[in-house]
PDB file of N, CA and C in Angstrom:
ATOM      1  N   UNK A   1    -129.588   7.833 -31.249  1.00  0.00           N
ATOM      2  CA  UNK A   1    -128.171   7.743 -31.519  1.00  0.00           C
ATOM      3  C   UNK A   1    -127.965   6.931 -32.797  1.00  0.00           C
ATOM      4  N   UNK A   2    -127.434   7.278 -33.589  1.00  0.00           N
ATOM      5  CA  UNK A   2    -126.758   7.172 -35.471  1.00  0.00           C
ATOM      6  C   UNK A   2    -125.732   5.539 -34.911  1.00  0.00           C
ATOM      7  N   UNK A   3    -125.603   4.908 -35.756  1.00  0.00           N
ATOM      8  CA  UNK A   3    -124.608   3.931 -35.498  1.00  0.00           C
ATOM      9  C   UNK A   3    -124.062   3.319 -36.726  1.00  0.00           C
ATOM     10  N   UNK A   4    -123.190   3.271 -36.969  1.00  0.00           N
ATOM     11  CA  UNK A   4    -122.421   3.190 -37.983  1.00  0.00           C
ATOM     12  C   UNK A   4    -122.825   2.022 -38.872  1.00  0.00           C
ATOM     13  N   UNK A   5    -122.900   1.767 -40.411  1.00  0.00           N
ATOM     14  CA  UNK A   5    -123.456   0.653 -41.181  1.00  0.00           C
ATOM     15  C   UNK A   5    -122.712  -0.535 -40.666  1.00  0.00           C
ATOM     16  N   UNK A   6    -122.768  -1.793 -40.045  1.00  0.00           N
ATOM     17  CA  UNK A   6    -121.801  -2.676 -40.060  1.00  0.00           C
ATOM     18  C   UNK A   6    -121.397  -3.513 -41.233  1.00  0.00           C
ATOM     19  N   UNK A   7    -120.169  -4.073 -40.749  1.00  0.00           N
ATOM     20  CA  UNK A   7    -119.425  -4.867 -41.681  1.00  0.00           C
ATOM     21  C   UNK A   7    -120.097  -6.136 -41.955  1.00  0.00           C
ATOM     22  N   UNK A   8    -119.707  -7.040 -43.181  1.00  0.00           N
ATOM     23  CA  UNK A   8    -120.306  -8.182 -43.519  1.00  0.00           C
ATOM     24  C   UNK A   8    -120.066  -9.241 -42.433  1.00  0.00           C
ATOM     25  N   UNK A   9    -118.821  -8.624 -41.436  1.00  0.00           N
ATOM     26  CA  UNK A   9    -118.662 -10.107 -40.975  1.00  0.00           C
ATOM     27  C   UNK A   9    -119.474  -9.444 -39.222  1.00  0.00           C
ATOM     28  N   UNK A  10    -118.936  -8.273 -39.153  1.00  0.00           N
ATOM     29  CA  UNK A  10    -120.284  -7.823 -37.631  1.00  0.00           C
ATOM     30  C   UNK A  10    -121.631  -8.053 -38.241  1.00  0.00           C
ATOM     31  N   UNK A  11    -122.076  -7.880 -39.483  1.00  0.00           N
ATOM     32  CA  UNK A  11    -123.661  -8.521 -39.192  1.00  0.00           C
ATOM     33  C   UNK A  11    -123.931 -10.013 -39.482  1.00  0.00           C
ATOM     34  N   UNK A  12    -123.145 -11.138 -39.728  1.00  0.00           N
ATOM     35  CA  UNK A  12    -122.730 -12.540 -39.328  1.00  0.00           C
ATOM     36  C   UNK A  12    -122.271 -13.056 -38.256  1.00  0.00           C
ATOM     37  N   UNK A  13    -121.474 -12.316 -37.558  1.00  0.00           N
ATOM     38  CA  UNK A  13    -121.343 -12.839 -36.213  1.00  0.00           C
ATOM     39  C   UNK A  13    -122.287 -12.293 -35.002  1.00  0.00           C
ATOM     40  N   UNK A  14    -123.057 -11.076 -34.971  1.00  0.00           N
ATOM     41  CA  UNK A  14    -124.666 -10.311 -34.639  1.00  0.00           C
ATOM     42  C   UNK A  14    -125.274 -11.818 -34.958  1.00  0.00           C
ATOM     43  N   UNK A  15    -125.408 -12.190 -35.850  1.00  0.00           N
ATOM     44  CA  UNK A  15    -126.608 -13.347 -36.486  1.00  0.00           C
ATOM     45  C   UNK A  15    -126.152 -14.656 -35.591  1.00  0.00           C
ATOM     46  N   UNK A  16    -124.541 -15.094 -35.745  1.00  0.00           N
ATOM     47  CA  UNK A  16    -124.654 -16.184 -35.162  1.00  0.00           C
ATOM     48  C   UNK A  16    -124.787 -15.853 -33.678  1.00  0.00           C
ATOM     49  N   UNK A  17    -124.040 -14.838 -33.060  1.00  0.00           N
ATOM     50  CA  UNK A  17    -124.282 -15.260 -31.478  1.00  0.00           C
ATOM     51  C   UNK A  17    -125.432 -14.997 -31.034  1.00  0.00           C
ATOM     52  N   UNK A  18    -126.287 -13.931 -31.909  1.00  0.00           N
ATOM     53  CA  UNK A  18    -128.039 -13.940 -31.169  1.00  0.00           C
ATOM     54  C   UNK A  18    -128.670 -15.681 -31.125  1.00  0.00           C
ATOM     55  N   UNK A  19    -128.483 -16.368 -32.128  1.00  0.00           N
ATOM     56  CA  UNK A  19    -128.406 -17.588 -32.777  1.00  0.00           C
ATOM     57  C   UNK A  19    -127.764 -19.020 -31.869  1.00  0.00           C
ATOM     58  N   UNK A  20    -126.668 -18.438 -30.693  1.00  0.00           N
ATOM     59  CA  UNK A  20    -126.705 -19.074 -30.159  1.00  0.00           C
ATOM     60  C   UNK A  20    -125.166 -20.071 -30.576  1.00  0.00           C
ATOM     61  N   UNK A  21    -124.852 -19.615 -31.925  1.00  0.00           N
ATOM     62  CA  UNK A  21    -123.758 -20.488 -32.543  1.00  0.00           C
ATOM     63  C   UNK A  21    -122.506 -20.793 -31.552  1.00  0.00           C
ATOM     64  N   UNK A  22    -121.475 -20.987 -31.544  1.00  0.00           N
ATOM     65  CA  UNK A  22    -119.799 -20.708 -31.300  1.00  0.00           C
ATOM     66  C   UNK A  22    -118.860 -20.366 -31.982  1.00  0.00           C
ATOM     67  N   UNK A  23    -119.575 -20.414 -33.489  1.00  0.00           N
ATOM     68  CA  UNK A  23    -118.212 -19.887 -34.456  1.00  0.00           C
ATOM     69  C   UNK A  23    -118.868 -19.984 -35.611  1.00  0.00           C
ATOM     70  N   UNK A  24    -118.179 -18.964 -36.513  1.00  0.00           N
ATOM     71  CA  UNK A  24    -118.257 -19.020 -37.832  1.00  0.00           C
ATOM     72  C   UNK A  24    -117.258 -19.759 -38.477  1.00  0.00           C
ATOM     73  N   UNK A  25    -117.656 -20.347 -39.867  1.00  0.00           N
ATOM     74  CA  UNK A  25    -116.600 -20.924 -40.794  1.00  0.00           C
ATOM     75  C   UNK A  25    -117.112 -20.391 -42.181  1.00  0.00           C
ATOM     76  N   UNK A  26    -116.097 -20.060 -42.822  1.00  0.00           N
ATOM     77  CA  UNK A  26    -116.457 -19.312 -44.340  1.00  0.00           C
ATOM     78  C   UNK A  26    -115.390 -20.064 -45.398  1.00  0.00           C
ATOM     79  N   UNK A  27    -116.062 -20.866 -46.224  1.00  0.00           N
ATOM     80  CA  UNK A  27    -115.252 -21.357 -47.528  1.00  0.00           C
ATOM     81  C   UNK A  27    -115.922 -21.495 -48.849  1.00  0.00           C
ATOM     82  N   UNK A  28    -115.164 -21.338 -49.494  1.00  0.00           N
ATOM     83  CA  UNK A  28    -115.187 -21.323 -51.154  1.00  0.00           C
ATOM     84  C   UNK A  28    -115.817 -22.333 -51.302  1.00  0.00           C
ATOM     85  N   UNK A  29    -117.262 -22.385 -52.618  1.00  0.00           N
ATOM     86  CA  UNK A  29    -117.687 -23.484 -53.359  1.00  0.00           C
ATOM     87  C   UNK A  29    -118.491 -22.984 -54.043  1.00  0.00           C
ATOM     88  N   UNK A  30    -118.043 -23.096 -55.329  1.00  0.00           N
ATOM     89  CA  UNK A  30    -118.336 -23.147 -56.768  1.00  0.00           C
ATOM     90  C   UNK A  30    -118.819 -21.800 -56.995  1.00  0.00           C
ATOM     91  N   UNK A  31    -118.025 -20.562 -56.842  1.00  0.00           N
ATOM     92  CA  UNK A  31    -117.933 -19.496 -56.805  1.00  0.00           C
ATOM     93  C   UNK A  31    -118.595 -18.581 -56.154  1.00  0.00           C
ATOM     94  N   UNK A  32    -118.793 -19.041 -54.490  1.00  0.00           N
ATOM     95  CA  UNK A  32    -119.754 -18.281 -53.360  1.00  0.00           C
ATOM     96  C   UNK A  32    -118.450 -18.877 -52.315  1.00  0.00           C
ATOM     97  N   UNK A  33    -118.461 -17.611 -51.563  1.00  0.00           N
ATOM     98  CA  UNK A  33    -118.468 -17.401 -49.950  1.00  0.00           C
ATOM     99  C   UNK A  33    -119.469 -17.951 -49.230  1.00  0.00           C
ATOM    100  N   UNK A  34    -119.374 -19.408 -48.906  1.00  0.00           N
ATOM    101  CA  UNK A  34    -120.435 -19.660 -47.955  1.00  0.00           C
ATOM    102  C   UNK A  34    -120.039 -19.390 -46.612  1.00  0.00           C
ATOM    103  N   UNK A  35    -121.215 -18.836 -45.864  1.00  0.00           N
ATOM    104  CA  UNK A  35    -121.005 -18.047 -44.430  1.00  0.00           C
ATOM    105  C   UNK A  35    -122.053 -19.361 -43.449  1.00  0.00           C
ATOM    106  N   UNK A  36    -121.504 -19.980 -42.478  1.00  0.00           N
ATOM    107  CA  UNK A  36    -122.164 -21.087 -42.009  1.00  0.00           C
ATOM    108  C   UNK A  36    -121.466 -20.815 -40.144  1.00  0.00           C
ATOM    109  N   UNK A  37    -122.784 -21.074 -39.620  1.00  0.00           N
ATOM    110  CA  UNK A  37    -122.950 -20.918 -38.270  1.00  0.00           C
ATOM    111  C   UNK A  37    -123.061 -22.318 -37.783  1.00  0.00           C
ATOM    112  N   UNK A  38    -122.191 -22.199 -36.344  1.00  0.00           N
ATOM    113  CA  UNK A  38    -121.928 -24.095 -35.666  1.00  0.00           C
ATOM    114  C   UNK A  38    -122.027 -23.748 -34.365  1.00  0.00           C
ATOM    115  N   UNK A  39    -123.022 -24.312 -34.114  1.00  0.00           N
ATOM    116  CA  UNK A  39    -123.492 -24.813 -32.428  1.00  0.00           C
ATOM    117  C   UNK A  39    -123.367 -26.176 -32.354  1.00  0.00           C
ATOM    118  N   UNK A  40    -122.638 -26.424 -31.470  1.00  0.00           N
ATOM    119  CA  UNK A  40    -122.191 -27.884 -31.448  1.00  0.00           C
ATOM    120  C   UNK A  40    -122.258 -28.749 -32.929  1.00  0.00           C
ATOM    121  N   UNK A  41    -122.930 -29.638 -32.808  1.00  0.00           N
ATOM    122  CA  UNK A  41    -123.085 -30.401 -33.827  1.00  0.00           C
ATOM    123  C   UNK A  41    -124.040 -30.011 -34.990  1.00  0.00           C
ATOM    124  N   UNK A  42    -124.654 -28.829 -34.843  1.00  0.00           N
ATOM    125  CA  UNK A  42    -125.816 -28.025 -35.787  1.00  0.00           C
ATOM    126  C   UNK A  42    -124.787 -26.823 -36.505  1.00  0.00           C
ATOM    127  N   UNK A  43    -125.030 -27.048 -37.806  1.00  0.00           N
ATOM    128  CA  UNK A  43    -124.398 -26.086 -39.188  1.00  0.00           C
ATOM    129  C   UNK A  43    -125.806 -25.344 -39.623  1.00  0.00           C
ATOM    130  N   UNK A  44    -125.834 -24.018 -39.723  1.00  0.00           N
ATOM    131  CA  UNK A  44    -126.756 -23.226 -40.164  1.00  0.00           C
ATOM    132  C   UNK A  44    -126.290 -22.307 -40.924  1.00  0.00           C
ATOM    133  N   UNK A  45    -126.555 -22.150 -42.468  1.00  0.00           N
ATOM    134  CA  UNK A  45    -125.827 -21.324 -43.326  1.00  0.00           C
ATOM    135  C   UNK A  45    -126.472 -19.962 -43.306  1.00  0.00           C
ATOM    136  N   UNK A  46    -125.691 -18.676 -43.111  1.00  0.00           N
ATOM    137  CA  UNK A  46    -126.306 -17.733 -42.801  1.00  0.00           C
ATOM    138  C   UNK A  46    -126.209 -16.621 -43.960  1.00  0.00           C
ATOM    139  N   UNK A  47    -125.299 -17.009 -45.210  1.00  0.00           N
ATOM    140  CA  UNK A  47    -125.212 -16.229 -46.377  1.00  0.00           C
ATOM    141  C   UNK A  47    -124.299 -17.300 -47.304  1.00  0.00           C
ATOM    142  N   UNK A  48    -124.344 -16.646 -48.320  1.00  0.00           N
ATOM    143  CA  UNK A  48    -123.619 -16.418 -49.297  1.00  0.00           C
ATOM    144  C   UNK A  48    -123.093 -15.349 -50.172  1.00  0.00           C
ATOM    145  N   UNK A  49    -121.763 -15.161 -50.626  1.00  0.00           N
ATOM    146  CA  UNK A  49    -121.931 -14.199 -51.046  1.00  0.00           C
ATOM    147  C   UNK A  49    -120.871 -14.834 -52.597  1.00  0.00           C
ATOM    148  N   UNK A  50    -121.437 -13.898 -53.520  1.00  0.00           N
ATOM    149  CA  UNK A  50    -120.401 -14.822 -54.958  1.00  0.00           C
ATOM    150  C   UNK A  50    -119.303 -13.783 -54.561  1.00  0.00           C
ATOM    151  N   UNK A  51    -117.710 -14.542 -54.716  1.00  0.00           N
ATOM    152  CA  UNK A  51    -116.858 -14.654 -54.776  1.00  0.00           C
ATOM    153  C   UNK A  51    -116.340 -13.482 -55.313  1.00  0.00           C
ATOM    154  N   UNK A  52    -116.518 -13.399 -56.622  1.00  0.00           N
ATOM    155  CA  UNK A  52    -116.011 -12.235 -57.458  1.00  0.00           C
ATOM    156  C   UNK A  52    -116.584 -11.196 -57.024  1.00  0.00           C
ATOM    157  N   UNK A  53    -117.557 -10.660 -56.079  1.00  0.00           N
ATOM    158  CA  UNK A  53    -117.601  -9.068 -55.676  1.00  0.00           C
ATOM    159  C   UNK A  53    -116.794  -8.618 -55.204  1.00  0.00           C
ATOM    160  N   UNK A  54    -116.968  -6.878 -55.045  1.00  0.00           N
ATOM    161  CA  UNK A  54    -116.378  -6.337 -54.599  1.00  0.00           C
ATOM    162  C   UNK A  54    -116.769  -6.418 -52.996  1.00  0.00           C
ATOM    163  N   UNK A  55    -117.963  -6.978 -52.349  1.00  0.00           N
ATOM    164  CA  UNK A  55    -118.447  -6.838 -50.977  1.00  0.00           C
ATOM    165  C   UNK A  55    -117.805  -8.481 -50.466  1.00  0.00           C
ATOM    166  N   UNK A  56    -117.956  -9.334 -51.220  1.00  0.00           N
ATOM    167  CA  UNK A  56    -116.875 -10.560 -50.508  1.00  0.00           C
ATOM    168  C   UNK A  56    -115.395 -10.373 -50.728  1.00  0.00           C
ATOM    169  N   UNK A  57    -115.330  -9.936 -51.672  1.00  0.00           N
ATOM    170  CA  UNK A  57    -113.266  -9.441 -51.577  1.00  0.00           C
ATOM    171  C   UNK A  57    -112.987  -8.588 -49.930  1.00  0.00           C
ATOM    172  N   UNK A  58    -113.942  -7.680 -49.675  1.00  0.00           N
ATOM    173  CA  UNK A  58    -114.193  -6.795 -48.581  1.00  0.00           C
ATOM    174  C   UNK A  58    -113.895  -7.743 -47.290  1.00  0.00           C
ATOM    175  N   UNK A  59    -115.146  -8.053 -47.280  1.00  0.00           N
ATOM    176  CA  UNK A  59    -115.365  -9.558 -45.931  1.00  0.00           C
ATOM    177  C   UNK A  59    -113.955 -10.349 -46.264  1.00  0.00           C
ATOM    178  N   UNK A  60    -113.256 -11.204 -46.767  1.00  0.00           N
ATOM    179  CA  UNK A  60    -112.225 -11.764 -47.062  1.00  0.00           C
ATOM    180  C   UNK A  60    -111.555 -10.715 -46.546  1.00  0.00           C
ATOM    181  N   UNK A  61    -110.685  -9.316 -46.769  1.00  0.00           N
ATOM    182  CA  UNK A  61    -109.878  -8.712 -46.320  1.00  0.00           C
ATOM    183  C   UNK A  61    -109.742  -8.704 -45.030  1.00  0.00           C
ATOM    184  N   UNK A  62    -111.335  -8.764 -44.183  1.00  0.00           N
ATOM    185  CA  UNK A  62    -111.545  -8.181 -42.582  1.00  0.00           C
ATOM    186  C   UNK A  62    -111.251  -9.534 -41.965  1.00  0.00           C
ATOM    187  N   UNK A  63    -111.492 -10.565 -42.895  1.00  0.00           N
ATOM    188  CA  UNK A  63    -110.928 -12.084 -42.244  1.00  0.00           C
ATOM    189  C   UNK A  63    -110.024 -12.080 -42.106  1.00  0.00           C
ATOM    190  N   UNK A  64    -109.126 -11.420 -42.684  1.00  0.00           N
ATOM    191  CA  UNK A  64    -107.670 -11.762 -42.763  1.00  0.00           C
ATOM    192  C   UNK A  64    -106.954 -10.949 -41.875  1.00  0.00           C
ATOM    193  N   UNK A  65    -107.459  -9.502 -41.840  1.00  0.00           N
ATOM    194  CA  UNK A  65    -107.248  -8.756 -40.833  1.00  0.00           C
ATOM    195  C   UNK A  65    -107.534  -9.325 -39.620  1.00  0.00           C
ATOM    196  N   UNK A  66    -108.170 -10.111 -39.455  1.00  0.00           N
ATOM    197  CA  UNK A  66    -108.828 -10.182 -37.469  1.00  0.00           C
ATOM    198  C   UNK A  66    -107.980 -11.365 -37.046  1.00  0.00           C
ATOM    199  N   UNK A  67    -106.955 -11.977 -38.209  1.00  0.00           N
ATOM    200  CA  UNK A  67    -106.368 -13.339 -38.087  1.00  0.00           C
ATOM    201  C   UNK A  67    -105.010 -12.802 -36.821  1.00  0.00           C
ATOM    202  N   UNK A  68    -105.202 -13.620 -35.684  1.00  0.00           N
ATOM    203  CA  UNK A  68    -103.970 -12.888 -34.846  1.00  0.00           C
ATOM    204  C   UNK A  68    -104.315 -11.930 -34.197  1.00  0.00           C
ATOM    205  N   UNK A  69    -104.924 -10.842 -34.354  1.00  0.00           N
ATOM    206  CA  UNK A  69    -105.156  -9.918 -33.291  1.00  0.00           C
ATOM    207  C   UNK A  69    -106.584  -9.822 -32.794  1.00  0.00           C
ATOM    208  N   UNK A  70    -107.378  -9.877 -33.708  1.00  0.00           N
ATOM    209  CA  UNK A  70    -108.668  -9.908 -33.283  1.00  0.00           C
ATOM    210  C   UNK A  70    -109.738  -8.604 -33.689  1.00  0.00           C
ATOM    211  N   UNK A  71    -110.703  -8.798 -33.336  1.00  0.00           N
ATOM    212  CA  UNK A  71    -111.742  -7.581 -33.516  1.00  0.00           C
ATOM    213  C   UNK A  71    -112.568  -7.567 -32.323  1.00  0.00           C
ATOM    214  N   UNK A  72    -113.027  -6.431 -31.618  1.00  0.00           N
ATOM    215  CA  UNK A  72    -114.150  -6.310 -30.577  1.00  0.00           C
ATOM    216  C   UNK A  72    -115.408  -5.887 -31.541  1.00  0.00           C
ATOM    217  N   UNK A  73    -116.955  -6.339 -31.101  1.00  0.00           N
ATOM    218  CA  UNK A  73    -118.054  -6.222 -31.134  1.00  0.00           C
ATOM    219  C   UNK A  73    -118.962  -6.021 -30.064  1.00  0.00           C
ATOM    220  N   UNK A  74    -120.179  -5.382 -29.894  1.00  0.00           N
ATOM    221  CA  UNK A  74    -121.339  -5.264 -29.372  1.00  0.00           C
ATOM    222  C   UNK A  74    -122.198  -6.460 -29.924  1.00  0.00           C
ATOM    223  N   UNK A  75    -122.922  -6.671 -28.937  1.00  0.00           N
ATOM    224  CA  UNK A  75    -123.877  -7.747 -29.529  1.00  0.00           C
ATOM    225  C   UNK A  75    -124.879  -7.570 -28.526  1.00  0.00           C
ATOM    226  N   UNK A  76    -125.786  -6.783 -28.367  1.00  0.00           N
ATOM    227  CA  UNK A  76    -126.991  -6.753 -26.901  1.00  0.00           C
ATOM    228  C   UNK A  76    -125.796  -5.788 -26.233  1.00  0.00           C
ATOM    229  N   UNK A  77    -125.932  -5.899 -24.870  1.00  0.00           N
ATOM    230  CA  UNK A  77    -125.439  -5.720 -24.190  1.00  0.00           C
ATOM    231  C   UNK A  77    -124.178  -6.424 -23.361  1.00  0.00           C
ATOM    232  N   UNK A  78    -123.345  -7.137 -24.910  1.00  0.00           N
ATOM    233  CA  UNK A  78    -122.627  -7.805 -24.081  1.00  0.00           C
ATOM    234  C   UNK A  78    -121.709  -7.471 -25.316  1.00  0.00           C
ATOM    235  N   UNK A  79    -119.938  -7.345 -25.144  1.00  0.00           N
ATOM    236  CA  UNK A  79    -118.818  -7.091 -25.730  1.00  0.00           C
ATOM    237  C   UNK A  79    -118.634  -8.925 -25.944  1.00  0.00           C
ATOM    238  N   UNK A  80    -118.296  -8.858 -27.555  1.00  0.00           N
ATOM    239  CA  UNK A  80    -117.033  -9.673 -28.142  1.00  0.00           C
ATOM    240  C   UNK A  80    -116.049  -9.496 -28.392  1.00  0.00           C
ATOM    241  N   UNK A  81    -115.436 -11.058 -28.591  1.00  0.00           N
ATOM    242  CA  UNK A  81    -113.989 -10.579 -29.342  1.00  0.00           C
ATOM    243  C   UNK A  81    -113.966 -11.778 -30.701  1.00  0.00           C
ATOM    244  N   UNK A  82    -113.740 -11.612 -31.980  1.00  0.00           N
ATOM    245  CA  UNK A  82    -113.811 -12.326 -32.643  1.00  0.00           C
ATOM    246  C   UNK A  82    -112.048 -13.019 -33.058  1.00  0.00           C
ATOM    247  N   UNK A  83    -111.882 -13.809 -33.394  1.00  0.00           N
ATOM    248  CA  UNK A  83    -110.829 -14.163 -33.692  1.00  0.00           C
ATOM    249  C   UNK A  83    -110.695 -15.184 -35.192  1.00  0.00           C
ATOM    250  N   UNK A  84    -109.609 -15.007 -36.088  1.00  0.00           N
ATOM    251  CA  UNK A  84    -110.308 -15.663 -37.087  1.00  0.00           C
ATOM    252  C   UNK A  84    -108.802 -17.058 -37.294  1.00  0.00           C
ATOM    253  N   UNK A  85    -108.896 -17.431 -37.754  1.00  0.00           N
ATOM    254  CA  UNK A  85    -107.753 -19.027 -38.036  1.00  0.00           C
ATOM    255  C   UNK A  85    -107.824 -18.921 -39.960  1.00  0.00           C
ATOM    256  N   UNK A  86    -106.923 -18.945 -40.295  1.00  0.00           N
ATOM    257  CA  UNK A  86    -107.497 -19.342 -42.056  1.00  0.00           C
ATOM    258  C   UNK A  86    -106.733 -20.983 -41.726  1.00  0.00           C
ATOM    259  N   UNK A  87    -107.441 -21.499 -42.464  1.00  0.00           N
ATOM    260  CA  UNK A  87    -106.981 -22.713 -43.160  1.00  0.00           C
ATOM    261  C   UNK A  87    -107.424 -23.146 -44.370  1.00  0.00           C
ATOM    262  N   UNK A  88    -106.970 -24.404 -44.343  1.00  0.00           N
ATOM    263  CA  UNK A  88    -106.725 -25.247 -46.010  1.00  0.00           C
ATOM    264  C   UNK A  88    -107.890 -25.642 -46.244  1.00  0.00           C
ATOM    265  N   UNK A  89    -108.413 -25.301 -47.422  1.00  0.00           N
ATOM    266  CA  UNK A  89    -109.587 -26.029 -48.461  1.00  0.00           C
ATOM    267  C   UNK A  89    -109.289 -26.288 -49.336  1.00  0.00           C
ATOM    268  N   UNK A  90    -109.163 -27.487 -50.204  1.00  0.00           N
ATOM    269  CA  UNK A  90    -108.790 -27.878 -51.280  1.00  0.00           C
ATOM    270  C   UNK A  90    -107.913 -26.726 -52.006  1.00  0.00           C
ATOM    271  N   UNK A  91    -106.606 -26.225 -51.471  1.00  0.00           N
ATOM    272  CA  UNK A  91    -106.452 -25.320 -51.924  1.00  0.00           C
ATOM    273  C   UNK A  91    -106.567 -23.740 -51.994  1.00  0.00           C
ATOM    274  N   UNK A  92    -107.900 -23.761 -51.503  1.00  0.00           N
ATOM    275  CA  UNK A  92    -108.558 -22.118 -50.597  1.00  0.00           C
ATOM    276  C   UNK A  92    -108.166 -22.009 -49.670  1.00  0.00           C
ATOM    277  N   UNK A  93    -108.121 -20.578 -49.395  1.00  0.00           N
ATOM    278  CA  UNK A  93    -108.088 -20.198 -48.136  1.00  0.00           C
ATOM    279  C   UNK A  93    -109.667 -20.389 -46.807  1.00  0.00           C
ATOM    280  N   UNK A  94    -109.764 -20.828 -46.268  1.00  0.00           N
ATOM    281  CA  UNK A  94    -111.240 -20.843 -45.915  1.00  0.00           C
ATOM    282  C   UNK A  94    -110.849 -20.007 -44.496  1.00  0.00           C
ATOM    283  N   UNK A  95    -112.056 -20.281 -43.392  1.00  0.00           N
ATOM    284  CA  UNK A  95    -111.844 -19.302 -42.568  1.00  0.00           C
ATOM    285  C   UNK A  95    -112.567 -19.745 -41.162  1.00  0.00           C
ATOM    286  N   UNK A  96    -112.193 -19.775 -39.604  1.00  0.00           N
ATOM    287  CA  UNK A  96    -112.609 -20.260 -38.748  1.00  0.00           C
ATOM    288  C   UNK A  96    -112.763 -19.136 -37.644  1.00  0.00           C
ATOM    289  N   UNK A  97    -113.995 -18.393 -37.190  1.00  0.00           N
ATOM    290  CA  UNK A  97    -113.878 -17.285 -36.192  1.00  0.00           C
ATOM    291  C   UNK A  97    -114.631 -17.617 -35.530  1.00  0.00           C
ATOM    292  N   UNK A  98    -113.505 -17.196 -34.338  1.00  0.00           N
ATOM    293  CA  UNK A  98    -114.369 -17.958 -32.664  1.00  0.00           C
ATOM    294  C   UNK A  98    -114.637 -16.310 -32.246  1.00  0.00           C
ATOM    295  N   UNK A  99    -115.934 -16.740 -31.532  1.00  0.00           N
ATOM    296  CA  UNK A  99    -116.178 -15.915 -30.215  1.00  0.00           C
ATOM    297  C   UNK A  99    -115.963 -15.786 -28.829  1.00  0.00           C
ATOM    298  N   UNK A 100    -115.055 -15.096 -28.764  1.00  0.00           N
ATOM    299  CA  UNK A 100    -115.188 -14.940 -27.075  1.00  0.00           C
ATOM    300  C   UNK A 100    -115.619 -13.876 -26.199  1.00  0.00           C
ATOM    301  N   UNK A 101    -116.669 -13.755 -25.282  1.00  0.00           N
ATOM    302  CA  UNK A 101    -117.548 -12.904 -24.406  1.00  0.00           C
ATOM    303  C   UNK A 101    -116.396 -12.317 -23.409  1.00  0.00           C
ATOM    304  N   UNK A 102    -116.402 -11.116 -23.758  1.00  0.00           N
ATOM    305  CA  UNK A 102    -115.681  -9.923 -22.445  1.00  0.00           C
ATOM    306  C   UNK A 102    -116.374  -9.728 -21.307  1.00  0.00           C
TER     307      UNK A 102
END
């Protein structure tokens, strides 16, 4: 069975919850999308992507989209739901997506 290419932020949140994380956070610094995974008190950076592409403008859009309603995922055999928060970075928009297990 064929399965569709995933998105930048389904193969980051695939990474953090195999990983064990609770959430992603994504903010601006010094012209990268840093993509960083948080299990409790442990930060594990799981990409970067520079800013000015066309594939982080992308990821940024789907953040913004999932803000409020949400997105479902597969992950194993178990359904998510991602949810995203933007907030304040010096000015940026940065980005906070929780997981929650269906």
């Amino acid at each position: 069975m064929s399965r569709s290419p995933q998105t930048f932020l389904e193969q980051f949140a695939d990474e953090a919850i195999r990983g064990g994380a609770d959430l992603l956070m994504i903010e601006y610094k010094d012209g990268w999308d840093e993509v960083v995974s948080v299990s409790g008190h442990f930060l594990y950076e799981i990409a970067r992507l520079r800013s000015s592409t066309s594939g982080a403008a992308a990821f940024r859009e789907e953040l913004y989209s999932i803000t409020g309603r949400g997105k479902r995922i597969s992950v194993g055999r178990s359904k998510y739901e991602l949810r995203a928060q933007v907030l304040d970075s010096f000015g940026r928009d940065a980005f906070r997506v929780e997981f929650q297990r269906l």
